[in-house]
C-alpha atoms as a PDB file:
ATOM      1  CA  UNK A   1     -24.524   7.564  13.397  1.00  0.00           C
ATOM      2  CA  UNK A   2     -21.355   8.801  14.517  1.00  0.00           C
ATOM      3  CA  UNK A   3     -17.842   6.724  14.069  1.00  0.00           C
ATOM      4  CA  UNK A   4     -17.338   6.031  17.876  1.00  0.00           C
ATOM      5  CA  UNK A   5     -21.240   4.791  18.021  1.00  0.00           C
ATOM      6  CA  UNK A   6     -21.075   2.557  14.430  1.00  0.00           C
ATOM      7  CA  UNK A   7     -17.494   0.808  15.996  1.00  0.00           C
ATOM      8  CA  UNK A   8     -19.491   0.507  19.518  1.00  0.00           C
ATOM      9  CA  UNK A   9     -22.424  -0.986  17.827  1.00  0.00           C
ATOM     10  CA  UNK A  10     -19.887  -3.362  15.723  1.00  0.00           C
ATOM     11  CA  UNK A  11     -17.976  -4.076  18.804  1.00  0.00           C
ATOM     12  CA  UNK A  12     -20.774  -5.237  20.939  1.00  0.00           C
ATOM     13  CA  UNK A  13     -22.402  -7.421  18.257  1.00  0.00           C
ATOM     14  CA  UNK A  14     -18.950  -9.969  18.317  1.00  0.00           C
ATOM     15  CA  UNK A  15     -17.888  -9.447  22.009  1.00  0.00           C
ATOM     16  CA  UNK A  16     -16.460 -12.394  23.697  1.00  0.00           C
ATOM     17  CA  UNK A  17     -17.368 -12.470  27.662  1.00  0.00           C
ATOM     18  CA  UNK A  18     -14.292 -12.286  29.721  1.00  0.00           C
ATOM     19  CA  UNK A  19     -12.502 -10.177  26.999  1.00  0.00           C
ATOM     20  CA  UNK A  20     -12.201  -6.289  27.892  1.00  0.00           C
ATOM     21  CA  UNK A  21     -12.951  -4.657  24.207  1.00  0.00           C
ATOM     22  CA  UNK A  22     -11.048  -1.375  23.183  1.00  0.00           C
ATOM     23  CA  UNK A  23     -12.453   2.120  22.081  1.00  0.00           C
ATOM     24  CA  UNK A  24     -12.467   1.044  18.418  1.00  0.00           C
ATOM     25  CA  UNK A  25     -12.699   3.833  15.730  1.00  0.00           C
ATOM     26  CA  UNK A  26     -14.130   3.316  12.311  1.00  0.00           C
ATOM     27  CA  UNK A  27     -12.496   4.757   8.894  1.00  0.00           C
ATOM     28  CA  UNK A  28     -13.187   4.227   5.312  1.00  0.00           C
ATOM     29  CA  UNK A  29     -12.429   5.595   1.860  1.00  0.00           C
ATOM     30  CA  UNK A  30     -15.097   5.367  -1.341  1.00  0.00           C
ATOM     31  CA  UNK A  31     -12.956   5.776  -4.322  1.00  0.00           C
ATOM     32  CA  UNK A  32     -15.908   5.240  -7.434  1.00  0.00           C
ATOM     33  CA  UNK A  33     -14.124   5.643 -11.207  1.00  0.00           C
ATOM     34  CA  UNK A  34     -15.728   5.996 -14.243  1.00  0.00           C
ATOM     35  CA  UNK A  35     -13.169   4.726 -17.254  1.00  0.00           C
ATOM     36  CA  UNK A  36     -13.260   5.018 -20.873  1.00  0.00           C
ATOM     37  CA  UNK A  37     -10.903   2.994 -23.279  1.00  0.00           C
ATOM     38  CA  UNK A  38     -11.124   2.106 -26.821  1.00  0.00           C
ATOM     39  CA  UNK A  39     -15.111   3.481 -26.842  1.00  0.00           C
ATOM     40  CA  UNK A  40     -16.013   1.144 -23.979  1.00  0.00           C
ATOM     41  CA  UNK A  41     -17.704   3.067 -20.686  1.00  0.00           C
ATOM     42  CA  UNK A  42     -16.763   0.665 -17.638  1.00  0.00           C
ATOM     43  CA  UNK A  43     -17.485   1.855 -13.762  1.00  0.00           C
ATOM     44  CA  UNK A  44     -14.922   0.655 -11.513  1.00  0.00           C
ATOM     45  CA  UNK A  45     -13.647   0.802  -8.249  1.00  0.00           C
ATOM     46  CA  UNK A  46     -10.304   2.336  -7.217  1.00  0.00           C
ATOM     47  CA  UNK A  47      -9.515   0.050  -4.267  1.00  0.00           C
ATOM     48  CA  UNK A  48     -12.650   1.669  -1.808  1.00  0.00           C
ATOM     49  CA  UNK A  49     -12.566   0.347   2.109  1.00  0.00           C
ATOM     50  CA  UNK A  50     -13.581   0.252   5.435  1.00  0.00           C
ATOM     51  CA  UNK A  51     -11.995  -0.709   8.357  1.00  0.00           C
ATOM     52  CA  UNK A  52     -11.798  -0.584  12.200  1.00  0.00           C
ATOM     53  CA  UNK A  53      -8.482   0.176  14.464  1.00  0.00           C
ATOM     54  CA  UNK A  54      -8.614   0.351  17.790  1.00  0.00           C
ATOM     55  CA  UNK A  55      -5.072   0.206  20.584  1.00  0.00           C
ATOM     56  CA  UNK A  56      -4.114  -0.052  24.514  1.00  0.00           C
ATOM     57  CA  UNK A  57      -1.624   1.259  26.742  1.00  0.00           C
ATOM     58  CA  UNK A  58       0.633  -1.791  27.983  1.00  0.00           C
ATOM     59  CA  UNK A  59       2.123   0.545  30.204  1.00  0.00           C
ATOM     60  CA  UNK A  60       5.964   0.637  30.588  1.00  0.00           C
ATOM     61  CA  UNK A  61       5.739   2.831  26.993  1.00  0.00           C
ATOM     62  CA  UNK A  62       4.454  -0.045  25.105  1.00  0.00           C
ATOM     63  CA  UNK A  63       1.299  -0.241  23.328  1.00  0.00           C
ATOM     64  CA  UNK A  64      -0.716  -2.988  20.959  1.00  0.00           C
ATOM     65  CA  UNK A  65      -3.169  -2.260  18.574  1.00  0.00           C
ATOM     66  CA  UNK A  66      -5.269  -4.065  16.320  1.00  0.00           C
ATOM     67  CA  UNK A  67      -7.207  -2.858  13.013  1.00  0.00           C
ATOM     68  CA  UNK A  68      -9.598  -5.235  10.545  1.00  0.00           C
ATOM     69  CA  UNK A  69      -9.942  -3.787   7.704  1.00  0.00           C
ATOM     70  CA  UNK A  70     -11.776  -4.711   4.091  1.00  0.00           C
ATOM     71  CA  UNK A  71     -12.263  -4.171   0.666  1.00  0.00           C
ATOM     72  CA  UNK A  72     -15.364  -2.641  -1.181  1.00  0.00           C
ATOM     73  CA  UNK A  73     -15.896  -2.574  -4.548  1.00  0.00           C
ATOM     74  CA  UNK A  74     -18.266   0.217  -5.362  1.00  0.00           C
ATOM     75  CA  UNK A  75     -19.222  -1.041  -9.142  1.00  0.00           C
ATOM     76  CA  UNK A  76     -21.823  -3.647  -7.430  1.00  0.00           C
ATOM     77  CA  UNK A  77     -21.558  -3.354  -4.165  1.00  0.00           C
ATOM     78  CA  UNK A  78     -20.094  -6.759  -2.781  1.00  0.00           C
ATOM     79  CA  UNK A  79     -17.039  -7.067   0.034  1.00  0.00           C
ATOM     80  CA  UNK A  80     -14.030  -8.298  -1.786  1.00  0.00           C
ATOM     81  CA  UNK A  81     -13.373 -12.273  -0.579  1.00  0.00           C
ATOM     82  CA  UNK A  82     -10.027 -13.776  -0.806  1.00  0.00           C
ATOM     83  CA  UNK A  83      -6.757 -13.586   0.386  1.00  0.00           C
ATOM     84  CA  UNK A  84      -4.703 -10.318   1.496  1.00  0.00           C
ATOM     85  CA  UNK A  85      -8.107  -8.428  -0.128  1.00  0.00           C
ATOM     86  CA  UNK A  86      -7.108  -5.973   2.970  1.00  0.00           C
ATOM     87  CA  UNK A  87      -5.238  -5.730   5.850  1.00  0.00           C
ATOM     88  CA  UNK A  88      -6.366  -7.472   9.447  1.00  0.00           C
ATOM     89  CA  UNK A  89      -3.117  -7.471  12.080  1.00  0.00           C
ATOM     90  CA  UNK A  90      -2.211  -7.380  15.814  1.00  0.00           C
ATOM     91  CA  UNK A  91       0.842  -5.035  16.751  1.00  0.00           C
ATOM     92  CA  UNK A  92       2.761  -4.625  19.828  1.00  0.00           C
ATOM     93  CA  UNK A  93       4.712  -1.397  19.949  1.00  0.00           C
ATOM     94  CA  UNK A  94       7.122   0.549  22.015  1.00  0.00           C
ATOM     95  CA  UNK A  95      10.412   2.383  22.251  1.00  0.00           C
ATOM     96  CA  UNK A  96      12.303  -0.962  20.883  1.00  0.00           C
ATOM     97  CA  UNK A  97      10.417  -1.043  17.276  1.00  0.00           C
ATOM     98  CA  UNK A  98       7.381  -2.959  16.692  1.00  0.00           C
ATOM     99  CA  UNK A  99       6.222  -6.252  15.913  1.00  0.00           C
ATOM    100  CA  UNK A 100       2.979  -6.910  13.614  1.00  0.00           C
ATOM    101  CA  UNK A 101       1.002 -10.447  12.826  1.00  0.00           C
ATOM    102  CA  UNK A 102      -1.514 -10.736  10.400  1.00  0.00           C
ATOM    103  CA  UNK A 103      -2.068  -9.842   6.897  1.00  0.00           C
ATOM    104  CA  UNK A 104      -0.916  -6.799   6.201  1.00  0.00           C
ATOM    105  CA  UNK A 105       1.671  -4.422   3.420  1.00  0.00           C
ATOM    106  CA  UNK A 106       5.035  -5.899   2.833  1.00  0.00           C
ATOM    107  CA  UNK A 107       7.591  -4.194   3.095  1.00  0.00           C
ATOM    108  CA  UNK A 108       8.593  -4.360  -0.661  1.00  0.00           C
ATOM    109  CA  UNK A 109       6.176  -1.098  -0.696  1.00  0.00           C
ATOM    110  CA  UNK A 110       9.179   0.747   1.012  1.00  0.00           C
ATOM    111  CA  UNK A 111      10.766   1.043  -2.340  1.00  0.00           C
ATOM    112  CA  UNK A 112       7.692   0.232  -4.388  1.00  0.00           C
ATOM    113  CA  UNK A 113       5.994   3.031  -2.970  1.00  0.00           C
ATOM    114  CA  UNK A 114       8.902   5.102  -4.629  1.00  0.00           C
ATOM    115  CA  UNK A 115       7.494   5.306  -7.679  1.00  0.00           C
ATOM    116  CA  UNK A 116       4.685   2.953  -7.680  1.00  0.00           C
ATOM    117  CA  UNK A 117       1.802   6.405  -6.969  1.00  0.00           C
ATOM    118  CA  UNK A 118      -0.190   6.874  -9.196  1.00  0.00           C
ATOM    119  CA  UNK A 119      -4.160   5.387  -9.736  1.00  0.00           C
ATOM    120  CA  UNK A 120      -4.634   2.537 -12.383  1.00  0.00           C
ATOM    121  CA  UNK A 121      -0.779   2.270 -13.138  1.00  0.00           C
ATOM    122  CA  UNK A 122       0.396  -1.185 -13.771  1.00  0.00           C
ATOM    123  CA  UNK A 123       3.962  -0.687 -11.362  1.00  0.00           C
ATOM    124  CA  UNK A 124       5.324  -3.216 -13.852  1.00  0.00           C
ATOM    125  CA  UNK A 125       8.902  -1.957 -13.224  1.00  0.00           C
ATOM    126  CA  UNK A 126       8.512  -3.524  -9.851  1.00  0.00           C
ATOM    127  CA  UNK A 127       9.960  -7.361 -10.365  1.00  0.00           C
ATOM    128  CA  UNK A 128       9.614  -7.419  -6.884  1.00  0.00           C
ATOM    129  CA  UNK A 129       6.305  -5.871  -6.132  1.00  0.00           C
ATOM    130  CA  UNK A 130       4.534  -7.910  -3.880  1.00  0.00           C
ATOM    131  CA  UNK A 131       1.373  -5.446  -2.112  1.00  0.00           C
ATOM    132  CA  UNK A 132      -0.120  -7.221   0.599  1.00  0.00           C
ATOM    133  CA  UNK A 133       1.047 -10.282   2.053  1.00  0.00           C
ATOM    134  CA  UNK A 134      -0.599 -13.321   4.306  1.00  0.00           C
ATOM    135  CA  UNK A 135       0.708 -15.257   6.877  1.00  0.00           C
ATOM    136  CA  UNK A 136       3.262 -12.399   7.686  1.00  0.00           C
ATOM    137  CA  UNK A 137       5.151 -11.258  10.582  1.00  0.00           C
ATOM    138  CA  UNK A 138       6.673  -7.914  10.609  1.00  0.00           C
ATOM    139  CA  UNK A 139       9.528  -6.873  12.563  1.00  0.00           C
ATOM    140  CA  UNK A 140      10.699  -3.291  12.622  1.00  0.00           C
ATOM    141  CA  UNK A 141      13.462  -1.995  14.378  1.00  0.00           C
ATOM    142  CA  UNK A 142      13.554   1.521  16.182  1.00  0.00           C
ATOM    143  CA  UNK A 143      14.902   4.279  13.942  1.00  0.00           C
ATOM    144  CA  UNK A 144      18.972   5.088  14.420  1.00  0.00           C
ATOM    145  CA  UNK A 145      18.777   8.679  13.453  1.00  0.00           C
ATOM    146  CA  UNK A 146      17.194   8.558   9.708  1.00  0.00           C
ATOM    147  CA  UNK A 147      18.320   4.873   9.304  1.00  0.00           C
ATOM    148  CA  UNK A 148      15.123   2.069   9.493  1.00  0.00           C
ATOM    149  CA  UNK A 149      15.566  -1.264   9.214  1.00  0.00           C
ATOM    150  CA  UNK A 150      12.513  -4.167   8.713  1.00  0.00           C
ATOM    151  CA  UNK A 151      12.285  -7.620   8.678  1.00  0.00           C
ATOM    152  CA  UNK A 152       9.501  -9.736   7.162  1.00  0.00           C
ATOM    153  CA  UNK A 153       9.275 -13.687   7.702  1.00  0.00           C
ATOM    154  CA  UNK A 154       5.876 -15.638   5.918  1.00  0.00           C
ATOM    155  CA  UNK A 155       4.633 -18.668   7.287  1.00  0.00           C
ATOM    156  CA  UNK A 156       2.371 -20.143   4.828  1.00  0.00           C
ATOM    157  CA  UNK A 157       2.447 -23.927   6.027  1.00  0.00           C
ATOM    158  CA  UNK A 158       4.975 -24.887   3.402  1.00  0.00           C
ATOM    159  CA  UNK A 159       8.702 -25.055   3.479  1.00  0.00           C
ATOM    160  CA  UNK A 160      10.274 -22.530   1.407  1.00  0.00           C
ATOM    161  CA  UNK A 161      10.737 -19.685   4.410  1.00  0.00           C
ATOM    162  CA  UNK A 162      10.002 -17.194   2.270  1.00  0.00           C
ATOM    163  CA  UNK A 163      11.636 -13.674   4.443  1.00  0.00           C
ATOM    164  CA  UNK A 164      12.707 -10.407   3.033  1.00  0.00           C
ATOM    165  CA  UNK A 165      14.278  -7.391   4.878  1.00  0.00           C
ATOM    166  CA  UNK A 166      14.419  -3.307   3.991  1.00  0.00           C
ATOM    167  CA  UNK A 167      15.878  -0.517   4.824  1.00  0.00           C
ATOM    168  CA  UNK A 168      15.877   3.118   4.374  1.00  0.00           C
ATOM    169  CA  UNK A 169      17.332   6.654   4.857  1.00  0.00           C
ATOM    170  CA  UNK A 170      15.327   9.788   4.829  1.00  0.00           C
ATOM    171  CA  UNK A 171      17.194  12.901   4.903  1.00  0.00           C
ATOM    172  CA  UNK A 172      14.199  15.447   4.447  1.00  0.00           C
ATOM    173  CA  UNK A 173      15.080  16.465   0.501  1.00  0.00           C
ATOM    174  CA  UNK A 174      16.497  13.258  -0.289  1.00  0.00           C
ATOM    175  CA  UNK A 175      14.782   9.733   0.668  1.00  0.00           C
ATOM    176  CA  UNK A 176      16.269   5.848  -0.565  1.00  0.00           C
ATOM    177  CA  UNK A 177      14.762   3.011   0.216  1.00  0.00           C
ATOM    178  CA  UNK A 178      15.902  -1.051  -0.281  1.00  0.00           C
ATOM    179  CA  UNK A 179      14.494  -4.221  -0.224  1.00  0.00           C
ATOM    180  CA  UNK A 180      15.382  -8.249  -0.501  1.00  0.00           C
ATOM    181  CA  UNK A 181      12.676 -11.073  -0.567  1.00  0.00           C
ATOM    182  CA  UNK A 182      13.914 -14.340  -0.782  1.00  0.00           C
ATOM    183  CA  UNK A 183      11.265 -17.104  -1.721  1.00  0.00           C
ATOM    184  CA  UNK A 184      13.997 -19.787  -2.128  1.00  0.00           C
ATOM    185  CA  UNK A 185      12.524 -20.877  -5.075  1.00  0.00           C
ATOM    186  CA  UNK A 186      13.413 -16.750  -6.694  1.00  0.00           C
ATOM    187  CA  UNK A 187      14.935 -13.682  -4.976  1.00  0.00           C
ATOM    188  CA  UNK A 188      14.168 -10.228  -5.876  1.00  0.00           C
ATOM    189  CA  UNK A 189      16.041  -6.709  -4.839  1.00  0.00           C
ATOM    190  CA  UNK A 190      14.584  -3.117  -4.989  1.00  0.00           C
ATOM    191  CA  UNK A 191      16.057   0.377  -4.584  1.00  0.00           C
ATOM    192  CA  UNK A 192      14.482   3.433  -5.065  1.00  0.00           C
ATOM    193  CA  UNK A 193      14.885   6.905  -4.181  1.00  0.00           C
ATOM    194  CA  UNK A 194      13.172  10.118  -4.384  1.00  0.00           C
ATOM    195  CA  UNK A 195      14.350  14.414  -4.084  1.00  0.00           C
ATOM    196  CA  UNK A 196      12.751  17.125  -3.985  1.00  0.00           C
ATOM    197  CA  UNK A 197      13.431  20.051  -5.756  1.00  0.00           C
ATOM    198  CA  UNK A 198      11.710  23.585  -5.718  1.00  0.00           C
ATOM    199  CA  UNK A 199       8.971  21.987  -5.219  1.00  0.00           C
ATOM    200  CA  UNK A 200       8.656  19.171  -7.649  1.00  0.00           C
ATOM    201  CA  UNK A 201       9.419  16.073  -6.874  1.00  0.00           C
ATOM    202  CA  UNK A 202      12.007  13.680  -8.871  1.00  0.00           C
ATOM    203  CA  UNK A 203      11.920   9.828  -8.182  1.00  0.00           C
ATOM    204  CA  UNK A 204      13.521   6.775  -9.802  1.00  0.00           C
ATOM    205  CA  UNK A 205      13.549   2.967  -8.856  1.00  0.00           C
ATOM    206  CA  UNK A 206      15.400  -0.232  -9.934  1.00  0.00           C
ATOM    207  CA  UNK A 207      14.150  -3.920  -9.265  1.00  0.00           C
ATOM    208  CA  UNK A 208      16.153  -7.231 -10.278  1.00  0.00           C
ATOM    209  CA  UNK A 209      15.568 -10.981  -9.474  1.00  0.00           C
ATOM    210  CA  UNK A 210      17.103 -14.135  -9.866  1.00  0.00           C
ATOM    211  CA  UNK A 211      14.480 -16.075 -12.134  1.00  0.00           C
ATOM    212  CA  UNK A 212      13.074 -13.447 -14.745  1.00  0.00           C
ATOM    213  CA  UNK A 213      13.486 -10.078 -16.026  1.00  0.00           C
ATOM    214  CA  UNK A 214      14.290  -6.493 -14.447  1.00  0.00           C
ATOM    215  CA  UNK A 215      12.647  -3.399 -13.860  1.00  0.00           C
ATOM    216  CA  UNK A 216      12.748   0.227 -13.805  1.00  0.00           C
ATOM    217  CA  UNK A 217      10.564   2.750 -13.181  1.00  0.00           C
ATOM    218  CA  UNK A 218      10.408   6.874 -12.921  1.00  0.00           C
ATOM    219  CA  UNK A 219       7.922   8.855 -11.412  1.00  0.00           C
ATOM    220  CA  UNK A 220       7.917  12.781 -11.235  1.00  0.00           C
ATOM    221  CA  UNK A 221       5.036  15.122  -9.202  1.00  0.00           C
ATOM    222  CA  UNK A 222       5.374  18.586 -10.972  1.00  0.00           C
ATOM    223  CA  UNK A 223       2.773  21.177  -9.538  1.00  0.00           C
ATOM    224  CA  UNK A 224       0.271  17.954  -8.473  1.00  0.00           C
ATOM    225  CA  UNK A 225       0.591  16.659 -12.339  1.00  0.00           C
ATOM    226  CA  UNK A 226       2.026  12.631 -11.227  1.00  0.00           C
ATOM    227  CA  UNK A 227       3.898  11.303 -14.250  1.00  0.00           C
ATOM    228  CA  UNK A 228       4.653   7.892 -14.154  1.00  0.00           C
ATOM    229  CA  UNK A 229       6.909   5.514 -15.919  1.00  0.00           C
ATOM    230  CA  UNK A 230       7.713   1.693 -15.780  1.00  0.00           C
ATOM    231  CA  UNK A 231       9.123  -0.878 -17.820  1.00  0.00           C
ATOM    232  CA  UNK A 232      10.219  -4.797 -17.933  1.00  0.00           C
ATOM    233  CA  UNK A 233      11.852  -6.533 -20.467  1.00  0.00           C
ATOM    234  CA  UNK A 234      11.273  -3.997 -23.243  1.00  0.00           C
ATOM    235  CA  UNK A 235       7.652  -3.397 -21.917  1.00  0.00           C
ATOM    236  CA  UNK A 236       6.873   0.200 -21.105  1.00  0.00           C
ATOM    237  CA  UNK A 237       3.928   1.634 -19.342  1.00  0.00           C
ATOM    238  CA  UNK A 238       3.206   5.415 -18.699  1.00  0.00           C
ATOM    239  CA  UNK A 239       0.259   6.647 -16.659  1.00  0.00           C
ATOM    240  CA  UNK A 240      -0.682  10.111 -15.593  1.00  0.00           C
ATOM    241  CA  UNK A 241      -2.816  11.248 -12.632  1.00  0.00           C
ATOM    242  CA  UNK A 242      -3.685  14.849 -11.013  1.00  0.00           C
ATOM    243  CA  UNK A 243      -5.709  15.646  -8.764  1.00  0.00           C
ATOM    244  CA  UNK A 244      -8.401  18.390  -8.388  1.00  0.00           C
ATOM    245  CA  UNK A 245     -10.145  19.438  -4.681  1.00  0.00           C
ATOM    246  CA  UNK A 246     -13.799  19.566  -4.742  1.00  0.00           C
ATOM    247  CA  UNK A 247     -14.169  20.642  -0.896  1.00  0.00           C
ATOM    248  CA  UNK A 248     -14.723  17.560   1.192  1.00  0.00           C
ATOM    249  CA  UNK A 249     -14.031  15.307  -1.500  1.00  0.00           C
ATOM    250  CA  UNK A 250     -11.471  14.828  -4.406  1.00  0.00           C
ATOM    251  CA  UNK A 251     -11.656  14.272  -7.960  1.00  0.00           C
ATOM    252  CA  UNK A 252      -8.689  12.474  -9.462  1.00  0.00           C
ATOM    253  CA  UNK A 253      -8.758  12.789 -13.638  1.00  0.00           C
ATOM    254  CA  UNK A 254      -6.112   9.900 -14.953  1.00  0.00           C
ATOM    255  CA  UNK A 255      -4.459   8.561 -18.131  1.00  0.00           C
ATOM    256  CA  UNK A 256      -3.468   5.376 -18.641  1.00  0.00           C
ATOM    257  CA  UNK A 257      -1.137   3.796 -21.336  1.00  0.00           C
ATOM    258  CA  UNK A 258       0.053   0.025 -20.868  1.00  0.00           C
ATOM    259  CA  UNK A 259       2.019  -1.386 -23.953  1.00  0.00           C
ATOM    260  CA  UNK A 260      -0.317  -3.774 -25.898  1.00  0.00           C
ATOM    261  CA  UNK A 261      -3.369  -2.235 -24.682  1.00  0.00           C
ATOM    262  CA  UNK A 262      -5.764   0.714 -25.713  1.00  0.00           C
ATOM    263  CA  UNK A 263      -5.434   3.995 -23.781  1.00  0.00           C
ATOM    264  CA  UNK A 264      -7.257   4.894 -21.203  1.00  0.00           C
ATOM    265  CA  UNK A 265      -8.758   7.905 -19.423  1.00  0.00           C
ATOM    266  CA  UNK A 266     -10.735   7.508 -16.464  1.00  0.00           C
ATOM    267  CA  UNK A 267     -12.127   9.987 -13.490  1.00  0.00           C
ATOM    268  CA  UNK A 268     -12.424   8.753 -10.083  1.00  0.00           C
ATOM    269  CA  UNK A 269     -13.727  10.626  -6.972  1.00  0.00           C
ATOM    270  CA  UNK A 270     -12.545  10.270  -3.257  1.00  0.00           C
ATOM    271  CA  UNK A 271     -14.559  10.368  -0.313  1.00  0.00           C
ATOM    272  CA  UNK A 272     -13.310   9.742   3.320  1.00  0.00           C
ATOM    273  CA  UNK A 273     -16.354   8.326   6.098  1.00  0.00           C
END
């Protein structure tokens, strides 16, 4: 069954009378991994999904667009459960920026995202790493030239307005990205930025906040080999990951080495539905 026929059939099966459905498309992505450490053989998952996404002409140039998306976790089987597990979000969209609702990325990952890359690293040198996030609504502002700016505001049912806003500059060979998250209980910056030079790429990110430690972290992409480095507080992690093309698929061979823990090498394959 083709992806416009599987979405169809999906579509049909929770249609609301009265409520004109869109053309949804499906996706997905089955990431299995296979991981050795310290003798043990473990199958995992590497964050596998599937998702639909579907939009609509507003007219007047704007757009919305809506995607529900979750998590698989190939080892057994089962649909992850639990909050921010995925993404599932409404957007309305047009020349002015965009505004999203849901739960859906932060945008901490535009400086996490720096040098937070590679498979089964621990991104410890993130203080301010926060992935997904609930409850969320995402403002983002149309680009001035290179310049974006983002605003993020959670609404959780409590009191402590937790908000955060980033920004960034991409100049081609030379990207930088900030970040600020304020949970009013803690606060947490980010600032990361990345070059490229004759073909390898050079990246390096910095992450402080109010109630605990710092971070830094390095990450480098030298002919496909990702070398990756973070630490907090004295705590270092270094992880390794390349990549190998199999022809409609990809297998990804990776090394892991988290302070206080056993090395470990794993190999985990990538198919797209």
């Amino acid at each position: 069954m083709n992806k416009k026929l599987l979405a169809a059939a999906v579509a049909s099966t929770f249609a609301i009378p009265g409520v004109v459905a869109a053309d949804a498309s499906f996706y997905g992505a089955l990431k299995p991994r296979i991981q050795v450490q310290d003798s043990n053989i473990t199958f995992k998952d590497g964050a596998s999904r599937i998702g639909w996404k579907s939009s609509k002409d507003m007219g007047n140039g704007n757009s919305v667009s809506g995607k529900v998306e979750l998590g698989l976790d190939m080892s057994d089987g089962h649909i992850n459960t639990g909050n921010t597990s995925r993404v599932t979000t409404v957007a309305f969209s047009g020349d002015w920026g965009s505004v999203s609702m849901g739960s859906q990325w932060s945008i901490m990952t535009g400086p996490d995202w720096v040098t937070c890359v590679n498979s089964g690293s621990s991104c410890a040198g993130h203080v301010g790493y926060q992935g997904r996030v609930a409850d969320s609504l995402v403002i983002k502002g149309p680009a001035i030239g290179p310049l974006a700016l983002s605003i993020q505001m959670e609404a959780d049912g409590s009191d402590l307005a937790a908000w955060g806003v980033a920004t960034g500059i991409d100049l081609g060979t030379i990207n930088i990205q900030a970040a600020y998250r304020n949970t009013d209980s803690n606060a947490a910056t980010e600032v990361a930025a990345s070059t490229t030079i004759a073909g390898m790429t050079l990246a390096a990110g910095f992450s402080s906040q109010d109630v605990g430690e710092d971070g830094n972290s390095i990450f480098a992409n030298i002919q496909g080999l990702k070398l990756q480095y973070d630490e907090t507080a004295g705590d270092a992690d270094l992880s390794a990951n390349y990549d190998v093309d199999l022809g409609g698929a990809t297998m990804r061979v990776g090394v892991i080495d988290n302070e206080g823990s056993d090395t470990a090498i794993f190999v985990q394959w990538m198919y797209s539905l």
